[in-house]
PDB file of N, CA and C in Angstrom:
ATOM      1  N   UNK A   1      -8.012   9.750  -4.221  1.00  0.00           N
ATOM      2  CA  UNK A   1      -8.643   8.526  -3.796  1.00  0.00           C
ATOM      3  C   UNK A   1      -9.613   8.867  -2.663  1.00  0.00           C
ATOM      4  N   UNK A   2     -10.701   8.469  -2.713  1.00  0.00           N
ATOM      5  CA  UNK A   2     -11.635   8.471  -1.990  1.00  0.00           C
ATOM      6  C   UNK A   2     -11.468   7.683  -0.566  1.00  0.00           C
ATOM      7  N   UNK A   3     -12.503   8.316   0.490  1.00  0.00           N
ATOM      8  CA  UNK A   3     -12.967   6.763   1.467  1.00  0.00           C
ATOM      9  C   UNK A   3     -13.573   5.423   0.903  1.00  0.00           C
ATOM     10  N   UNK A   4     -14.733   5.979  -0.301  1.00  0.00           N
ATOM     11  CA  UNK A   4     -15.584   4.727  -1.120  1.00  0.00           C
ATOM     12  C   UNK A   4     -14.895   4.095  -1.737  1.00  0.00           C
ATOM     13  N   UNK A   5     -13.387   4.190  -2.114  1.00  0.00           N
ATOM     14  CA  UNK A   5     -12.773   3.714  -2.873  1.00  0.00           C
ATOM     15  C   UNK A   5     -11.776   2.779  -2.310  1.00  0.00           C
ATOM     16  N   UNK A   6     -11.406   3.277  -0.686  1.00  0.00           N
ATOM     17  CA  UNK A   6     -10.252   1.964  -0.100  1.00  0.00           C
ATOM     18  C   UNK A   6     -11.181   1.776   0.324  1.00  0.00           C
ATOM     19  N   UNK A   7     -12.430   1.698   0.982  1.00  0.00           N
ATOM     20  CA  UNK A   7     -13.258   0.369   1.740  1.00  0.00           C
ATOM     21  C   UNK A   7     -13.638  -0.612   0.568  1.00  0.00           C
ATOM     22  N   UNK A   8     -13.807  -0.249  -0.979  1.00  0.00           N
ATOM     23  CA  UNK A   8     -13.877  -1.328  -2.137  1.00  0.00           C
ATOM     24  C   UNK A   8     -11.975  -2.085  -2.063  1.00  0.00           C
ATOM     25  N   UNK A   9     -11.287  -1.213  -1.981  1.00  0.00           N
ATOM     26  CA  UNK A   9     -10.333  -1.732  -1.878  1.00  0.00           C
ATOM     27  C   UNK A   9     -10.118  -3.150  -0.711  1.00  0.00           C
ATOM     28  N   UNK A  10      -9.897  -2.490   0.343  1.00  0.00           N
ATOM     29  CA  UNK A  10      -9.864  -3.804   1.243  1.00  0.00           C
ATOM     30  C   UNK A  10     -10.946  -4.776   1.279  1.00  0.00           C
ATOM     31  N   UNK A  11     -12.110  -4.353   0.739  1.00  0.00           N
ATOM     32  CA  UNK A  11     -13.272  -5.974   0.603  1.00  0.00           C
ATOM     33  C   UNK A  11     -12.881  -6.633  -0.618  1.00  0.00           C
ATOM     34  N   UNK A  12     -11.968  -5.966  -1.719  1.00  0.00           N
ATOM     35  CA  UNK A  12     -11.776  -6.963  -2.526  1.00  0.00           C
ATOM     36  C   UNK A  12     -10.940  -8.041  -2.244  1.00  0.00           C
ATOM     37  N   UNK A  13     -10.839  -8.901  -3.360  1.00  0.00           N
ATOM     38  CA  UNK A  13      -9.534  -9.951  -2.884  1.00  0.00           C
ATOM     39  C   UNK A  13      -8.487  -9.248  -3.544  1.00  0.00           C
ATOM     40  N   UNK A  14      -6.819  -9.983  -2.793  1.00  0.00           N
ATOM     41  CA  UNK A  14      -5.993  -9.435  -3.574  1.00  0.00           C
ATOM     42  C   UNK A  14      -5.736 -10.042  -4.690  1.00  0.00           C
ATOM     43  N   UNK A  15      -4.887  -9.709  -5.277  1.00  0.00           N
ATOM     44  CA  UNK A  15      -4.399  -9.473  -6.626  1.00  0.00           C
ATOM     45  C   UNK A  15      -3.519  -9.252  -7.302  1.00  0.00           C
ATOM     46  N   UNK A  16      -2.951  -9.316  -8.288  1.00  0.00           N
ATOM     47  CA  UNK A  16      -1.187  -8.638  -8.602  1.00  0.00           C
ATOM     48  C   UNK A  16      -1.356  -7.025  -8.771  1.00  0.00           C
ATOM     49  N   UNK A  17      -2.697  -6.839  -8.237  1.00  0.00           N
ATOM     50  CA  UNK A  17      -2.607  -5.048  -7.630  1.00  0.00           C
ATOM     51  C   UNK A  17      -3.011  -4.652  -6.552  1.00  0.00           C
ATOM     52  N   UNK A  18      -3.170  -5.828  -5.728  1.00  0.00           N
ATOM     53  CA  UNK A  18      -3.679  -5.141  -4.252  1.00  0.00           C
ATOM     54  C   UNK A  18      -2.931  -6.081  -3.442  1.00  0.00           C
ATOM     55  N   UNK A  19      -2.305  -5.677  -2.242  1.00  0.00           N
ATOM     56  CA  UNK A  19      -1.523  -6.143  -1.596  1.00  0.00           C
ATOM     57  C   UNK A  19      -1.751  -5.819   0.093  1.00  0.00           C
ATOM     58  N   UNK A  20      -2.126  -6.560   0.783  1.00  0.00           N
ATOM     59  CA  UNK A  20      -2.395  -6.312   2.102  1.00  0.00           C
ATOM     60  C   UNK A  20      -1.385  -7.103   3.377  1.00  0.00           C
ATOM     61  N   UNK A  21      -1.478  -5.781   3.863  1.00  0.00           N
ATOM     62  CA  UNK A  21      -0.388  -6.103   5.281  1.00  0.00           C
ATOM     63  C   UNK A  21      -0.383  -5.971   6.477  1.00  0.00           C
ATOM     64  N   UNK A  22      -0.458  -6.400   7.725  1.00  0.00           N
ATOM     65  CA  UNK A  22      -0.596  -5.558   8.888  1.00  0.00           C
ATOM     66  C   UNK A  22       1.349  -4.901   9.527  1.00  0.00           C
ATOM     67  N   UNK A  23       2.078  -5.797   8.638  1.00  0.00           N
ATOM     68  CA  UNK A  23       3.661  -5.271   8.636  1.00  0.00           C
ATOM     69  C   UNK A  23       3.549  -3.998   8.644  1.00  0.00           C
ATOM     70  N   UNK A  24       4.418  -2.993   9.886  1.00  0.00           N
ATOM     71  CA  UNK A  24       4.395  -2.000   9.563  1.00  0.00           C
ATOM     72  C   UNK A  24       5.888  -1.492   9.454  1.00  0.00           C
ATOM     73  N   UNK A  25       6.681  -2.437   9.277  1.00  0.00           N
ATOM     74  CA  UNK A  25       8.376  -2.661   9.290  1.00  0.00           C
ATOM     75  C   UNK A  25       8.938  -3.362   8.223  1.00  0.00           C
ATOM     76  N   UNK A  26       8.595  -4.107   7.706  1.00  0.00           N
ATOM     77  CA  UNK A  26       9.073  -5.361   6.511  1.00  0.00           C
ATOM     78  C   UNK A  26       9.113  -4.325   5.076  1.00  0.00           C
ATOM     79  N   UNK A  27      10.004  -3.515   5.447  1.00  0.00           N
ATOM     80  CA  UNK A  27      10.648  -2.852   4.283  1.00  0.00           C
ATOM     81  C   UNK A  27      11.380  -3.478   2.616  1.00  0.00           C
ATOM     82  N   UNK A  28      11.177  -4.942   2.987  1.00  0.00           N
ATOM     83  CA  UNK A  28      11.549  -5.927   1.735  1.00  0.00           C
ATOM     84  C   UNK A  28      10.163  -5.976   1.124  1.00  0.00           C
ATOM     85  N   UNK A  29       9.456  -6.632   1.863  1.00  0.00           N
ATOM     86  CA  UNK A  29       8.151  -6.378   1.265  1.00  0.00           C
ATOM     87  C   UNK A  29       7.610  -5.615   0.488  1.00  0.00           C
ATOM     88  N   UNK A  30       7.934  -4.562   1.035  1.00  0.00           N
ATOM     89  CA  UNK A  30       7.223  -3.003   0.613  1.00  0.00           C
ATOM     90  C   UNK A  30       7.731  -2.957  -0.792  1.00  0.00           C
ATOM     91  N   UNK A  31       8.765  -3.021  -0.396  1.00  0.00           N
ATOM     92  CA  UNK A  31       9.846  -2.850  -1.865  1.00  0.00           C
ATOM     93  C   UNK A  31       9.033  -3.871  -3.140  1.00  0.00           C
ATOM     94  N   UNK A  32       8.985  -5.121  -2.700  1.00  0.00           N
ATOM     95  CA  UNK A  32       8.800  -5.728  -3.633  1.00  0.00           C
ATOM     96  C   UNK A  32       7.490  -5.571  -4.447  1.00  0.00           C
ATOM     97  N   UNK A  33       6.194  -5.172  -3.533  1.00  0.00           N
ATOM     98  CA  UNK A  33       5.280  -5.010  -3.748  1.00  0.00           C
ATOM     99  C   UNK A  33       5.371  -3.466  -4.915  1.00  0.00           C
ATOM    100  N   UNK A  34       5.992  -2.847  -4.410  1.00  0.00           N
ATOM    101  CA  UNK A  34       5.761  -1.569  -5.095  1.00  0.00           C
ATOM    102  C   UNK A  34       6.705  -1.629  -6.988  1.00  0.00           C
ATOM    103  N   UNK A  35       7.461  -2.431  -6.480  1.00  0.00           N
ATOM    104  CA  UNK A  35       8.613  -2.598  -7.688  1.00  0.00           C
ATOM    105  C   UNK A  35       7.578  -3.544  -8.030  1.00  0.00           C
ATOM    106  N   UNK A  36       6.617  -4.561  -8.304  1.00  0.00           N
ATOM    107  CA  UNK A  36       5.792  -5.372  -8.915  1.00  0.00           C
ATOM    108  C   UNK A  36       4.921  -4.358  -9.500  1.00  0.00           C
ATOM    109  N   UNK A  37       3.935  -3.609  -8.300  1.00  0.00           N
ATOM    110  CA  UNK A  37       3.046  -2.854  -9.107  1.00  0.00           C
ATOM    111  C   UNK A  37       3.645  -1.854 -10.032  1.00  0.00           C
ATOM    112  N   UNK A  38       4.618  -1.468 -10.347  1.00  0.00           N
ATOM    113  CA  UNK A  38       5.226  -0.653 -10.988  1.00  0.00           C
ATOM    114  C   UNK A  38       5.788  -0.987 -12.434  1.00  0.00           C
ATOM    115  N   UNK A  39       6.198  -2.253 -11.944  1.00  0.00           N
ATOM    116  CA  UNK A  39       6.490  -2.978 -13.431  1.00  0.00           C
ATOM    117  C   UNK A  39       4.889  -3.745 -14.304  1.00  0.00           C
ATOM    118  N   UNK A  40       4.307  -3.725 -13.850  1.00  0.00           N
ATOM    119  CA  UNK A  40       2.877  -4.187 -14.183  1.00  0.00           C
ATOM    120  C   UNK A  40       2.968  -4.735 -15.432  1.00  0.00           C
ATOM    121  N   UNK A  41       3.645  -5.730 -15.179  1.00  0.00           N
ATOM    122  CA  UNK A  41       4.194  -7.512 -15.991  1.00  0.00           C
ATOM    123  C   UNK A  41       2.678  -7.960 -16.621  1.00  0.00           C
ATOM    124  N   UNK A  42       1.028  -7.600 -16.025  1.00  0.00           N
ATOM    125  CA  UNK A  42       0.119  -8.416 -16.702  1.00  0.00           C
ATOM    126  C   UNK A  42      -0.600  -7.426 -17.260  1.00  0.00           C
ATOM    127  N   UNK A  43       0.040  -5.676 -17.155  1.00  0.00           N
ATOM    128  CA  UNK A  43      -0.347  -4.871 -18.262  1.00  0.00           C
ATOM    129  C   UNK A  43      -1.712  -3.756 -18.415  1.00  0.00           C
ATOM    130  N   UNK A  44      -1.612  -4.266 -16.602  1.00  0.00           N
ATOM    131  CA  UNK A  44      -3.078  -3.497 -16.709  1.00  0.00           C
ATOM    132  C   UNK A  44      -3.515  -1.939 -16.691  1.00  0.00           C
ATOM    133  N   UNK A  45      -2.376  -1.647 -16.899  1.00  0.00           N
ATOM    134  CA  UNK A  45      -2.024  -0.209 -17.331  1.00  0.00           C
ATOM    135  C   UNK A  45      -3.400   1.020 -15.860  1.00  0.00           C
ATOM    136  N   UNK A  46      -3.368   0.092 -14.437  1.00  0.00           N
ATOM    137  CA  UNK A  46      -4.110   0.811 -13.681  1.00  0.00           C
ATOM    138  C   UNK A  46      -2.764   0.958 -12.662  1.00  0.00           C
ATOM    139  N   UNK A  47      -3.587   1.350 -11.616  1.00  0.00           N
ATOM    140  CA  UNK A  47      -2.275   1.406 -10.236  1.00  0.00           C
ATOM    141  C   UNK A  47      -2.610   0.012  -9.559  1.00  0.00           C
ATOM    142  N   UNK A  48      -1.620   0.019  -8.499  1.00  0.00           N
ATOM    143  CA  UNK A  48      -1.160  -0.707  -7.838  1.00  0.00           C
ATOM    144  C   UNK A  48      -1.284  -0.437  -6.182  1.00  0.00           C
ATOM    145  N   UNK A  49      -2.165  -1.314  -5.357  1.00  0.00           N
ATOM    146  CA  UNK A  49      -2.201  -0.411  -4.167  1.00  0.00           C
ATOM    147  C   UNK A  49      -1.563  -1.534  -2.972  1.00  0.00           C
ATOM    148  N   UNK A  50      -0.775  -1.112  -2.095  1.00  0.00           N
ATOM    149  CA  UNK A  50      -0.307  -1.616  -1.482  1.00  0.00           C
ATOM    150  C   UNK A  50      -1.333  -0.935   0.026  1.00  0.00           C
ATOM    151  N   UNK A  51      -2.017  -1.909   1.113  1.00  0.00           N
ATOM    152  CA  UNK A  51      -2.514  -1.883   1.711  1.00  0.00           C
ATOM    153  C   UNK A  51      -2.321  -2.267   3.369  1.00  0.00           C
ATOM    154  N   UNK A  52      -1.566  -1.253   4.336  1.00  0.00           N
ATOM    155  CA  UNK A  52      -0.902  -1.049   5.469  1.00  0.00           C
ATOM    156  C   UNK A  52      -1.910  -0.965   6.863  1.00  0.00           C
ATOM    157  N   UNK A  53      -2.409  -2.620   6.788  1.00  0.00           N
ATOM    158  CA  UNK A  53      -3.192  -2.052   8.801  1.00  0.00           C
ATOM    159  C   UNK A  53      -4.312  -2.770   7.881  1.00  0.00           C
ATOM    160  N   UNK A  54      -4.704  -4.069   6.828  1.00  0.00           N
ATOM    161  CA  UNK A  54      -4.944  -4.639   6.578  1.00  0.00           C
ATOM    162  C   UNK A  54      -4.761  -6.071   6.500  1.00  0.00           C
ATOM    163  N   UNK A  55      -6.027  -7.070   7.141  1.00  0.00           N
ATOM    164  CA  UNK A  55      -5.511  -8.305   7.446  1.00  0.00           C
ATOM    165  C   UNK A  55      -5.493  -9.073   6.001  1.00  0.00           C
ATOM    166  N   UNK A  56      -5.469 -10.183   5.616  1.00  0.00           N
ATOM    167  CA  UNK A  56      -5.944 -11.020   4.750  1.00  0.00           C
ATOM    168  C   UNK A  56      -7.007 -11.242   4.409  1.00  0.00           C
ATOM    169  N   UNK A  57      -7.621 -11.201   5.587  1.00  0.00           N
ATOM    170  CA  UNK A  57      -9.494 -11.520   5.194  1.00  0.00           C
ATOM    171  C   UNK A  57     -10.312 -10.209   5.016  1.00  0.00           C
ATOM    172  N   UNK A  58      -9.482  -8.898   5.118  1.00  0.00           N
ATOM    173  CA  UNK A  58      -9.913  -7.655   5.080  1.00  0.00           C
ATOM    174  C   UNK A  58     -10.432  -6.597   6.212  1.00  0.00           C
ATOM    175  N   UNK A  59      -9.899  -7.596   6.789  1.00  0.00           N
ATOM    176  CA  UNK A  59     -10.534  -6.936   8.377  1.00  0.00           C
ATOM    177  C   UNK A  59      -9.399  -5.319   8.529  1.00  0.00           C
ATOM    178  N   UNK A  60      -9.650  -5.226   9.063  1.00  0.00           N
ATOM    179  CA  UNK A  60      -8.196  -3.728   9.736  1.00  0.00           C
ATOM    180  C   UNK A  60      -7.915  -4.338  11.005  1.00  0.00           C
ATOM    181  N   UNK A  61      -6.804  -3.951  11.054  1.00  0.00           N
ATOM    182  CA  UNK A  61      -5.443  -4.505  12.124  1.00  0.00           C
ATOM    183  C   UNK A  61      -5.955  -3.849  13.161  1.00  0.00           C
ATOM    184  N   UNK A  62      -6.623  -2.399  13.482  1.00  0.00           N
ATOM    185  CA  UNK A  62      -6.190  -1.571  14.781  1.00  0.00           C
ATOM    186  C   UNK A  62      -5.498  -1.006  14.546  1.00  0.00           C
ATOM    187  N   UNK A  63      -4.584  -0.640  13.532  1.00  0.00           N
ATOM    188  CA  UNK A  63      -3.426   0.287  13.453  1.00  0.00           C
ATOM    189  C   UNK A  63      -3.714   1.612  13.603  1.00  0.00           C
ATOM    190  N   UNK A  64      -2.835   2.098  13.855  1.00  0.00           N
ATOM    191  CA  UNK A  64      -2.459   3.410  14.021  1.00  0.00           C
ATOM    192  C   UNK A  64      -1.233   3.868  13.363  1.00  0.00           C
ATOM    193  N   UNK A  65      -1.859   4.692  12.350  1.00  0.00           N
ATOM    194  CA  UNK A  65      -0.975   4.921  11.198  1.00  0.00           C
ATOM    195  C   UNK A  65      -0.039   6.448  11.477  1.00  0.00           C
ATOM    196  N   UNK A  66       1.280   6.568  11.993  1.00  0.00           N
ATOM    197  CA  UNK A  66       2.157   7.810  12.184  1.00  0.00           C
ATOM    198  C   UNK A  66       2.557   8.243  10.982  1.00  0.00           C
ATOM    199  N   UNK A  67       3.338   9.876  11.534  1.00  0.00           N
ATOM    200  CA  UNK A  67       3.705  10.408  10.513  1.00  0.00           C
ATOM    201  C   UNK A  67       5.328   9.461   9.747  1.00  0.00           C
ATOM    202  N   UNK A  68       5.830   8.817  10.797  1.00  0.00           N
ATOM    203  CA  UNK A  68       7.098   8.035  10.522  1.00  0.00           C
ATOM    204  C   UNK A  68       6.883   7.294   9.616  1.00  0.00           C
ATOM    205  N   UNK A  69       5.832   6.628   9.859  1.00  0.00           N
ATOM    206  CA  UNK A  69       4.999   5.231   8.791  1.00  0.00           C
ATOM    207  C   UNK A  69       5.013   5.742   7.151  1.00  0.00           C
ATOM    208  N   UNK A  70       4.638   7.088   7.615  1.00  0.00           N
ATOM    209  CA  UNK A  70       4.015   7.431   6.524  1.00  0.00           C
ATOM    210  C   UNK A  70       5.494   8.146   5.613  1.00  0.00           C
ATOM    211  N   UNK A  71       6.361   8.094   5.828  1.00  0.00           N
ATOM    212  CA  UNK A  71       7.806   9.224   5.397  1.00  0.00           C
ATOM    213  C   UNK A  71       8.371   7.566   5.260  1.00  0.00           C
ATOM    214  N   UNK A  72       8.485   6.718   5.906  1.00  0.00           N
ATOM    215  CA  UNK A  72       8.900   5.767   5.444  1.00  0.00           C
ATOM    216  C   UNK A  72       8.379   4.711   4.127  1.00  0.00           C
ATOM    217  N   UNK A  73       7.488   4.954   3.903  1.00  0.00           N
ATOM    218  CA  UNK A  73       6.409   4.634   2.856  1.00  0.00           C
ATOM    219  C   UNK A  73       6.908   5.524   1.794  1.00  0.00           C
ATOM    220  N   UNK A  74       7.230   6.694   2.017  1.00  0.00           N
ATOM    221  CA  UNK A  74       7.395   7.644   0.543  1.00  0.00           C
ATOM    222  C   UNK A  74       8.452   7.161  -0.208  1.00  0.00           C
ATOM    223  N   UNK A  75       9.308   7.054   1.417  1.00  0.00           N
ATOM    224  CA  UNK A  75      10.931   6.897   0.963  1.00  0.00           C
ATOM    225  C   UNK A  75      11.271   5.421   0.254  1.00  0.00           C
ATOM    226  N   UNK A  76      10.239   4.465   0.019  1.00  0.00           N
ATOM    227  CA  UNK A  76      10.558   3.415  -0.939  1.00  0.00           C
ATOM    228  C   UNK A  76      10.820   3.799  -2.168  1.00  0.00           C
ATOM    229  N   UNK A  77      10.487   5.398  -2.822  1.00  0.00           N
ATOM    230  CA  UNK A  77      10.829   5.683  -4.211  1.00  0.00           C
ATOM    231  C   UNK A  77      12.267   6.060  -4.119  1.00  0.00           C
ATOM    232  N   UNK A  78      12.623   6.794  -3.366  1.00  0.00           N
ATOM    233  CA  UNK A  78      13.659   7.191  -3.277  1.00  0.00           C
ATOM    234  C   UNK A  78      15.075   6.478  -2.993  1.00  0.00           C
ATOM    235  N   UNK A  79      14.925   5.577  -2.141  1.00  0.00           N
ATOM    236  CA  UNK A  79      15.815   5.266  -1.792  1.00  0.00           C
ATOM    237  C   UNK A  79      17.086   4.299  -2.761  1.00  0.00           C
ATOM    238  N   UNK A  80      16.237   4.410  -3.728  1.00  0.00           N
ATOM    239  CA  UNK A  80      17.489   3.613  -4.622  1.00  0.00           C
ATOM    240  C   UNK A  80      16.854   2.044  -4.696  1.00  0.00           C
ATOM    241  N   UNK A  81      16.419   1.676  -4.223  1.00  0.00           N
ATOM    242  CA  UNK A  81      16.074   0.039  -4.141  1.00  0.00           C
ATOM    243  C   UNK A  81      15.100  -0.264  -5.364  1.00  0.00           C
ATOM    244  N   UNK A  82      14.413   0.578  -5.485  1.00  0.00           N
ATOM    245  CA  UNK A  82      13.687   0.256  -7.344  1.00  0.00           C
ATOM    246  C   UNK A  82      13.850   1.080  -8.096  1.00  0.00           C
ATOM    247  N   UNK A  83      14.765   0.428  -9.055  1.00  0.00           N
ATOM    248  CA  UNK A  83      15.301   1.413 -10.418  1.00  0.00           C
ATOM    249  C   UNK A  83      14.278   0.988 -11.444  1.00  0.00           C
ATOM    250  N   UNK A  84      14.004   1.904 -12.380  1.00  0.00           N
ATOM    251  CA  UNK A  84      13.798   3.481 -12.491  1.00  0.00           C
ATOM    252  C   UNK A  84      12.761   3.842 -11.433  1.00  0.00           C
ATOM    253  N   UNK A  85      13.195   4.506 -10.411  1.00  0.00           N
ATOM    254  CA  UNK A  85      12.068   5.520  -9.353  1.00  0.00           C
ATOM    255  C   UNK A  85      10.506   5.309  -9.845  1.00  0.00           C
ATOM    256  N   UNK A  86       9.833   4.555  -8.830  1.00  0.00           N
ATOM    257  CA  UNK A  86       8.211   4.916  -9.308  1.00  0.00           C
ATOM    258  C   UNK A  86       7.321   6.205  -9.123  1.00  0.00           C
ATOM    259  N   UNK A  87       6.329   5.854  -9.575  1.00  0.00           N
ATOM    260  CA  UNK A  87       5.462   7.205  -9.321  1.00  0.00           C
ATOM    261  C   UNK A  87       4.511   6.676  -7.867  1.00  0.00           C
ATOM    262  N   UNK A  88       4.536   7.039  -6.641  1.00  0.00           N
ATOM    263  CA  UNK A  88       3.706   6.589  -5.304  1.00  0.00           C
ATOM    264  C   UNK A  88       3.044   8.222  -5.205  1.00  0.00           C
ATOM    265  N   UNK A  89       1.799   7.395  -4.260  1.00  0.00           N
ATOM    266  CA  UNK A  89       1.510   8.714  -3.623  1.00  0.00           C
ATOM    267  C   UNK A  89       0.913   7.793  -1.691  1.00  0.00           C
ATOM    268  N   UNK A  90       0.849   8.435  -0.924  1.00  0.00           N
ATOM    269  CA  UNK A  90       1.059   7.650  -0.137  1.00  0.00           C
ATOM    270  C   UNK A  90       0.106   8.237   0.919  1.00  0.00           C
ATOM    271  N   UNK A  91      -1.407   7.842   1.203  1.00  0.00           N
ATOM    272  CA  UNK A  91      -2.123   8.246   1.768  1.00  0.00           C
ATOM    273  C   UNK A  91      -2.365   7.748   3.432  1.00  0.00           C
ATOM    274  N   UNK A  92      -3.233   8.102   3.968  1.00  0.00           N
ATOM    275  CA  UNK A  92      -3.670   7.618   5.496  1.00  0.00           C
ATOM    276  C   UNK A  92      -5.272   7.941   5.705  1.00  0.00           C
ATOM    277  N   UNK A  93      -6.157   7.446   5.552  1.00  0.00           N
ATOM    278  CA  UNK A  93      -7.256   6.667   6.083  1.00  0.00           C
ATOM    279  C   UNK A  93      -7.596   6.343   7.621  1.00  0.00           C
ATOM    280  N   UNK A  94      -8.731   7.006   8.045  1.00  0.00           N
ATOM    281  CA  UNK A  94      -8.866   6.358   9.191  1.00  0.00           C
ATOM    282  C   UNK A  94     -10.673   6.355   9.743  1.00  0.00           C
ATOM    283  N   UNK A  95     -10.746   4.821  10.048  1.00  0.00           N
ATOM    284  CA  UNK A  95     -12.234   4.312  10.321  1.00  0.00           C
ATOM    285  C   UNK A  95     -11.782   3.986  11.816  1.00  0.00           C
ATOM    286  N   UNK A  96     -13.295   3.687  12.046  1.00  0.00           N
ATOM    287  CA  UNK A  96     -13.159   3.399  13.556  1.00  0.00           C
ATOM    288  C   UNK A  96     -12.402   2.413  14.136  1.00  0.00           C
ATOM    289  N   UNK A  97     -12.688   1.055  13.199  1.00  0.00           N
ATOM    290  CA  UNK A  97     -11.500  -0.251  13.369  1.00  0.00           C
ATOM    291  C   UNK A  97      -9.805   0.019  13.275  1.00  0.00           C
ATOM    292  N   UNK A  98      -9.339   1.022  13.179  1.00  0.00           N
ATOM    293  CA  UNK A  98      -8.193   1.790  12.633  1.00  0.00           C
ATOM    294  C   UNK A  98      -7.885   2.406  11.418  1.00  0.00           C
ATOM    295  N   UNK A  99      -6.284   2.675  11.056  1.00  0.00           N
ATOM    296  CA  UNK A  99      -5.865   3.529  10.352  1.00  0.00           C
ATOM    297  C   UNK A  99      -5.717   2.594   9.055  1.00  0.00           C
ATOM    298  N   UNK A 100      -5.266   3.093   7.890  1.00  0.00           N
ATOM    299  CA  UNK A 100      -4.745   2.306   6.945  1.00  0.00           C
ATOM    300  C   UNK A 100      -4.139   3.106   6.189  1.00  0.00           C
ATOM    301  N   UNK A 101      -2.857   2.771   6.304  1.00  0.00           N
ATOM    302  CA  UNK A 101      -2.479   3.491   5.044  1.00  0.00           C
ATOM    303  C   UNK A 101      -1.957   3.054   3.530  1.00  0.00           C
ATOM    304  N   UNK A 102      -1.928   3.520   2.493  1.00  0.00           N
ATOM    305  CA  UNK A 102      -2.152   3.452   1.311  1.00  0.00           C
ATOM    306  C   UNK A 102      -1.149   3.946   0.359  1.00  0.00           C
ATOM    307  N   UNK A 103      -0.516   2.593  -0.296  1.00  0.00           N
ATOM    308  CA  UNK A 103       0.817   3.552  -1.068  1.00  0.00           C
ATOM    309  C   UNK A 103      -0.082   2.956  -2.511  1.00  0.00           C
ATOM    310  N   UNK A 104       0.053   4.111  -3.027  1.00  0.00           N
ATOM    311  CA  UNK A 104      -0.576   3.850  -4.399  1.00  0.00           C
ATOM    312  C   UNK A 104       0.632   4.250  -5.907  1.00  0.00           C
ATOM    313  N   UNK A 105       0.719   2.663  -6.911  1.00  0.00           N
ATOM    314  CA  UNK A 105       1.915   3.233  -7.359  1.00  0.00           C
ATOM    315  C   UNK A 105       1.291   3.013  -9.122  1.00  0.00           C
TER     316      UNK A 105
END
């Protein structure tokens, strides 16, 4: 994934594949978002991006995206909470307005 590709990301609207948050704790969330894009119920046979240090209107939070953030982000496959295990990959981004990071499933 590119830079040209999450700045199209966050100017789009969301979607039942793009999901934006400035939560950098709401581990239910995460879950749910990733277990949605994963089951991809409307078939669109693309990924699913869940979007961390993103407002609603697309702005960036200011965040500052750690390595913790980022190990906690992985560990939504793992941990047992969405059966069958997805496929994530789980990036970090950073513009001048802040960090963003990027679980892509």
């Amino acid at each position: 994934m590119t830079i040209e590709e999450i700045k199209k990301l966050i100017q789009s609207d969301e979607s039942d594949r793009i999901e934006r948050t400035i939560s950098i704790n709401n581990t239910d969330k995460f879950s749910e978002a990733v277990c949605a894009f994963a089951n991809d119920m409307p078939h669109h046979r693309k990924p699913g991006y869940l979007l961390i240090g993103v407002k609603d209107d697309g702005t960036l939070s200011g965040l500052k995206v750690t390595d913790k953030l980022l190990k906690n982000m992985g560990s939504l496959r793992s941990e047992g909470n969405i059966l069958p295990p997805p496929v994530i990959k789980v990036q970090k981004f950073t513009f001048k307005d802040g960090d963003v990071a990027v679980v892509e499933v």
